[in-house]
Protein backbone atom coordinates (compact mmCIF):
# COMPACT_ATOMS: atom_id res chain seq x y z
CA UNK A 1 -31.31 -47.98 28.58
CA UNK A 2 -32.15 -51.72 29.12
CA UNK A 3 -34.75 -53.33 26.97
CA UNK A 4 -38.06 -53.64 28.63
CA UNK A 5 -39.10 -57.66 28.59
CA UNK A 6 -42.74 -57.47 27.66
CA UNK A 7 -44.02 -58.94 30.61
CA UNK A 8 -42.65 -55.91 32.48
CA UNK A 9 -44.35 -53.39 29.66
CA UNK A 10 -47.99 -55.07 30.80
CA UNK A 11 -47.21 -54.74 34.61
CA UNK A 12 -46.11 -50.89 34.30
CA UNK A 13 -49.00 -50.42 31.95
CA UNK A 14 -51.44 -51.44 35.11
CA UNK A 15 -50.31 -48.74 37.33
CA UNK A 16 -49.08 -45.84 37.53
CA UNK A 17 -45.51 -45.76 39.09
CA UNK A 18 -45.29 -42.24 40.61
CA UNK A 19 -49.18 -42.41 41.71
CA UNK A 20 -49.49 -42.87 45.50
CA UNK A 21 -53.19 -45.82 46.25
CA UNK A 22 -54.66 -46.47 49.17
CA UNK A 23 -54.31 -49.55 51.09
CA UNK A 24 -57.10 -50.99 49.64
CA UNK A 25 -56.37 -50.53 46.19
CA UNK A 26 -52.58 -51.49 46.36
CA UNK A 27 -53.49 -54.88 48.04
CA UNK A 28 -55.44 -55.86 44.81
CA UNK A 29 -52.94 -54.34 42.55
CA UNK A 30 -50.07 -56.05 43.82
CA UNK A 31 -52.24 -58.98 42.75
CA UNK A 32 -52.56 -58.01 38.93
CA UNK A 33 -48.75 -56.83 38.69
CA UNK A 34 -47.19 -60.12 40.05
CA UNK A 35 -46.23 -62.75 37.14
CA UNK A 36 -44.01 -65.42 39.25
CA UNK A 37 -45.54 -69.02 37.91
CA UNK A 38 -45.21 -69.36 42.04
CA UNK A 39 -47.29 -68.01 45.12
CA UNK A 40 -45.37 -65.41 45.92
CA UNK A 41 -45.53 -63.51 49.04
CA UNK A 42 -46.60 -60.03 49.79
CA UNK A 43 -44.28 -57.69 51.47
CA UNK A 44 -44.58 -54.21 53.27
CA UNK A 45 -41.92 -51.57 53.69
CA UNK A 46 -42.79 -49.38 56.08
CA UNK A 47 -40.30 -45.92 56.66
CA UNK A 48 -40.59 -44.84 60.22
CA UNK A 49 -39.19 -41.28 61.60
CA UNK A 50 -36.75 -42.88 63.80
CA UNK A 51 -33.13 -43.44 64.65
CA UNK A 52 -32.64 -47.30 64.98
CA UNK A 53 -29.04 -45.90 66.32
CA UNK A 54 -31.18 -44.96 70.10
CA UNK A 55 -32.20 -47.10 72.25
CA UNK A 56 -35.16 -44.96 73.08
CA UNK A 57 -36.31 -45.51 69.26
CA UNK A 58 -35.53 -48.60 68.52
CA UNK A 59 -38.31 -50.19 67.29
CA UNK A 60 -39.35 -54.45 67.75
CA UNK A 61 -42.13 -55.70 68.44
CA UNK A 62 -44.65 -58.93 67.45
CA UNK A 63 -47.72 -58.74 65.52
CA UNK A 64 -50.96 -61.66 64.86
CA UNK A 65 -51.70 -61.69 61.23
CA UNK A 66 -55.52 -61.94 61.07
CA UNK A 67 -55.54 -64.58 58.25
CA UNK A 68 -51.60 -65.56 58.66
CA UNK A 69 -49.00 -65.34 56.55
CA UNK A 70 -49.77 -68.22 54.43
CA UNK A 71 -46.61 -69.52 54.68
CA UNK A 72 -45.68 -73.38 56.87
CA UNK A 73 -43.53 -71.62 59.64
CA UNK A 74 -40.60 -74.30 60.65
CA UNK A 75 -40.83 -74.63 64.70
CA UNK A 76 -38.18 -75.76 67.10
CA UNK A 77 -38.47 -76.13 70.36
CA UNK A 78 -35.42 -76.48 72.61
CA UNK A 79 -37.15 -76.92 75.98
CA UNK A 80 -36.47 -79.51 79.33
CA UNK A 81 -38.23 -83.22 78.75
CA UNK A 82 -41.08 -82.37 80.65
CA UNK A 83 -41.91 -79.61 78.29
CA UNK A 84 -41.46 -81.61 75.29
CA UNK A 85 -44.92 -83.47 74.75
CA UNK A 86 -46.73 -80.43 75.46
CA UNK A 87 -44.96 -78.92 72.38
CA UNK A 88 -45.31 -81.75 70.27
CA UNK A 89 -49.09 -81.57 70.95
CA UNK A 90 -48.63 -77.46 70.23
CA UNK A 91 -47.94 -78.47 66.26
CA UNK A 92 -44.29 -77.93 66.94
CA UNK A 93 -41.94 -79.51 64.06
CA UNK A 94 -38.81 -80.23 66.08
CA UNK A 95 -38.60 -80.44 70.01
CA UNK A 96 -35.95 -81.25 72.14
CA UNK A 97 -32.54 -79.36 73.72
CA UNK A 98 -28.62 -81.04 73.49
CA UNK A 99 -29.45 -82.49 70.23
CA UNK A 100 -30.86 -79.81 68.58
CA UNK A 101 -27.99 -77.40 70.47
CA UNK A 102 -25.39 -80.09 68.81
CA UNK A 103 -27.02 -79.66 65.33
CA UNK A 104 -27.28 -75.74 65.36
CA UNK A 105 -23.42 -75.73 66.20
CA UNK A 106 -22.60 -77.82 63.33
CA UNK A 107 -24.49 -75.29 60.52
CA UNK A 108 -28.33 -77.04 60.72
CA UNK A 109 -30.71 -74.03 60.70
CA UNK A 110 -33.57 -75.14 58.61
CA UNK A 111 -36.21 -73.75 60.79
CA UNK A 112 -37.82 -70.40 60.84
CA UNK A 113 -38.75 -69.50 64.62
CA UNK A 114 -36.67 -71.15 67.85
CA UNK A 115 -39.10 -71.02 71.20
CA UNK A 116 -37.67 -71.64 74.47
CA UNK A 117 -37.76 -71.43 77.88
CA UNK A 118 -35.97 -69.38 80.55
CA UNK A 119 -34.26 -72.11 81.76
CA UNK A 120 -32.26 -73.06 79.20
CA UNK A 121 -31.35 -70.00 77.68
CA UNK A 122 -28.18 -70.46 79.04
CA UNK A 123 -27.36 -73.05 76.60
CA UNK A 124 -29.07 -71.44 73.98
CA UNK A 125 -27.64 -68.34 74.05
CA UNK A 126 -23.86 -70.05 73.35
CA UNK A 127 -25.83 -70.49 69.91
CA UNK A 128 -26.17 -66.70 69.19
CA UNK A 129 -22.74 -66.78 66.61
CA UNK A 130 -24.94 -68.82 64.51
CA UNK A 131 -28.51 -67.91 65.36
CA UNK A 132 -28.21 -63.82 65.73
CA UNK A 133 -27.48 -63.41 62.00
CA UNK A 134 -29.95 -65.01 60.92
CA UNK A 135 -32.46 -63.34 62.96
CA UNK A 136 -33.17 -66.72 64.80
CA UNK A 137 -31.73 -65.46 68.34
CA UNK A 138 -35.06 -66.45 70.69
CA UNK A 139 -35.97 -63.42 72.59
CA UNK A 140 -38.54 -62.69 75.70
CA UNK A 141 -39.74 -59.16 74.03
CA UNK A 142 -41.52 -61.29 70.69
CA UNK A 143 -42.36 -64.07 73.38
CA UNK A 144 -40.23 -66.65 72.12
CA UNK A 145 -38.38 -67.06 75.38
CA UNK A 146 -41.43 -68.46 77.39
CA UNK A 147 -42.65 -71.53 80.05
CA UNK A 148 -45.87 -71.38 77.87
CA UNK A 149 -44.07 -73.20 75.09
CA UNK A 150 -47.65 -74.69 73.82
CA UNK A 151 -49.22 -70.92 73.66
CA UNK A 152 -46.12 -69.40 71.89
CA UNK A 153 -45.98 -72.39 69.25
CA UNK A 154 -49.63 -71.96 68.53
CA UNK A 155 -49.44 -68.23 67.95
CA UNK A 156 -46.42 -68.57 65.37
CA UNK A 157 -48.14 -71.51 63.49
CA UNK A 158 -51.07 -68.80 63.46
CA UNK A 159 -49.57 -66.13 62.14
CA UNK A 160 -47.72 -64.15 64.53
CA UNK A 161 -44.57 -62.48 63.58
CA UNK A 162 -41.60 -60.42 64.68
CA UNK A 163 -40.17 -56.89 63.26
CA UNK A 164 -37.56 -54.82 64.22
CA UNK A 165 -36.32 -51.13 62.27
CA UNK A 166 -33.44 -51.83 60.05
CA UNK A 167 -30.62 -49.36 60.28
CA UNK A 168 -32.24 -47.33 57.92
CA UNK A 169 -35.10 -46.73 59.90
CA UNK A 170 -37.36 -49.41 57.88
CA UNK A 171 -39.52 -52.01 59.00
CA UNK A 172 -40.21 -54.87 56.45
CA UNK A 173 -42.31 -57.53 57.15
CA UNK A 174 -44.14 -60.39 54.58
CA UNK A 175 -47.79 -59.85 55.54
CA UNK A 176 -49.32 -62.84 53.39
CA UNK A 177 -49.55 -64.60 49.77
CA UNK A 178 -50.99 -63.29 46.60
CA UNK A 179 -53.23 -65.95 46.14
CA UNK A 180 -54.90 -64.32 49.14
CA UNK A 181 -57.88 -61.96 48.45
CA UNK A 182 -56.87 -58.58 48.59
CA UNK A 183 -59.24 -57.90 51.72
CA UNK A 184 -57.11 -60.49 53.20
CA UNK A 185 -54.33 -58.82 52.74
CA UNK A 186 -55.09 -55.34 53.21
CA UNK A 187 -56.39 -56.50 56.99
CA UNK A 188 -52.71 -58.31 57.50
CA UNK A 189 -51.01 -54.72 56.23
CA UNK A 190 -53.31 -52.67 58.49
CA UNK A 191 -52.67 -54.82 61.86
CA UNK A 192 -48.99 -54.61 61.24
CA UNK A 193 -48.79 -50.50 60.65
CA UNK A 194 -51.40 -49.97 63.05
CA UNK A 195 -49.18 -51.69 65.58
CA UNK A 196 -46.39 -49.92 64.36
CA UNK A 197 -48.36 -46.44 65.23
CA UNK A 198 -48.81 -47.49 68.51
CA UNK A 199 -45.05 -47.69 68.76
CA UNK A 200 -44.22 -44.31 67.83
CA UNK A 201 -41.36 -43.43 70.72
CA UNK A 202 -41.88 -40.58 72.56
CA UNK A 203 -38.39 -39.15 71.39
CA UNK A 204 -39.03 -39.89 67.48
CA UNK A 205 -40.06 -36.37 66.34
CA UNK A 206 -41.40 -35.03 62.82
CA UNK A 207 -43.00 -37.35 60.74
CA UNK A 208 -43.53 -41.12 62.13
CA UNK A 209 -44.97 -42.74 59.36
CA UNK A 210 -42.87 -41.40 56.38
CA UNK A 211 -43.49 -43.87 53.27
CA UNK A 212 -45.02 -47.58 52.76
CA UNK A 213 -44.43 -49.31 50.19
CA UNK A 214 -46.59 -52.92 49.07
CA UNK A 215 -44.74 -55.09 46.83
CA UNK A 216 -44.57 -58.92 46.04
CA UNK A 217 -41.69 -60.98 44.89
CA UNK A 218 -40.10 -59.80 41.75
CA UNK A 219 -42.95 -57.00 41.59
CA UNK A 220 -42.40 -53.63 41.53
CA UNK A 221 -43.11 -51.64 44.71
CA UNK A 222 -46.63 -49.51 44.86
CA UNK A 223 -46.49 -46.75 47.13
CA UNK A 224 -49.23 -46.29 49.63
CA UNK A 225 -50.59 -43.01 50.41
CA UNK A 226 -50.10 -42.60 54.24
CA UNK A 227 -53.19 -40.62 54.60
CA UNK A 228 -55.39 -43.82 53.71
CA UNK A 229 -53.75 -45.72 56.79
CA UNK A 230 -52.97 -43.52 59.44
CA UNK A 231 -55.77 -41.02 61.05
């Protein structure tokens, strides 16, 4: 067996690993078990009952983090000139269209959310070799595909976010920073799993919800007991 650094002997001696908590007390745990000199960020691993592999349970959807994620969310805007002050004026970082298209096809991707507008997604989508892997692929289902470019730019720099089911059937989704207070982050958690329950497909049968798991970087995981989030 490895030797245990003794950092990691005073995190495991804070909790209990095979003890299930309640929302509420793993969002202030994950706050006394995280050590990075940094502010990390808090993550959620949610297990659904569904097979990612149907379309009819295929889960994606967008969410508005109450206090945000506490993170500066990189926005680009590839939209037609006439749309381009109004997303300046939105807080966007980077607006424009050929230029930006140009720069994506030569490897720049040092944003975190592409908006856009119907018009132009034929250009865009040329882009989705580079964009889809990284998860950057605008789409109209998380409203990122939109002629309200000001409205969408506003909601990311507030906190909205996109999910989709892995191919494991697990959702994971950063749902704010441990320097938040743990009320903060317990009401992030419980928009994005209560949104998630009012997801559940109609073909996903047997248990929906079937683990969550709160963690932060580098921390171990604390398992949530369902029964504290779901009624």
């Amino acid at each position: 067996m490895g030797r245990i650094s003794k950092k990691r002997k005073e995190v495991l001696a804070k909790f209990d690993l095979d003890k299930t908590y309640s929302l509420a007390e793993a969002c202030d745990l994950v706050k006394e078990i995280t050590t990075t000199k940094f502010d990390a960020s808090v993550d959620v691993s949610v297990r659904l009952g569904v097979d990612p592999r149907k379309a009819n349970q295929m889960i994606r959807g967008t969410v508005a983090l109450p206090h945000g994620t506490g993170k500066d969310v990189r926005v680009l805007v590839l939209c037609t000139p006439d749309k381009e002050e109004e997303a300046k004026a939105a807080g966007a970082d980077h607006v424009g269209l050929d230029d930006y298209i140009a720069k994506i096809k030569g490897g720049w991707t040092d944003i975190d959310v592409i908006i856009t507008m119907p018009a132009v997604m034929g250009k865009v989508g040329a882009l989705g070799r580079v964009l889809g892997p990284r998860g950057l692929m605008p789409n109209p289902k998380t409203g990122t595909v939109t002629m309200d470019v000001a409205k969408a730019v506003q909601e990311v720099k507030a906190g909205k976010i996109d999910f989709r089911v892995d191919k494991y059937g697990i959702v994971h989704s950063s749902v704010g920073k441990v320097s938040f207070e743990g009320g903060k982050i317990k009401d992030n958690a419980s928009e994005l799993i209560s949104t998630l329950i009012k997801m559940k497909p109609a073909a996903a049968k047997g248990t929906y919800i079937k683990s969550i798991y709160l963690s932060s970087t580098m921390s171990p995981s604390i398992q949530i007991d369902t029964k504290s989030v779901v009624a």
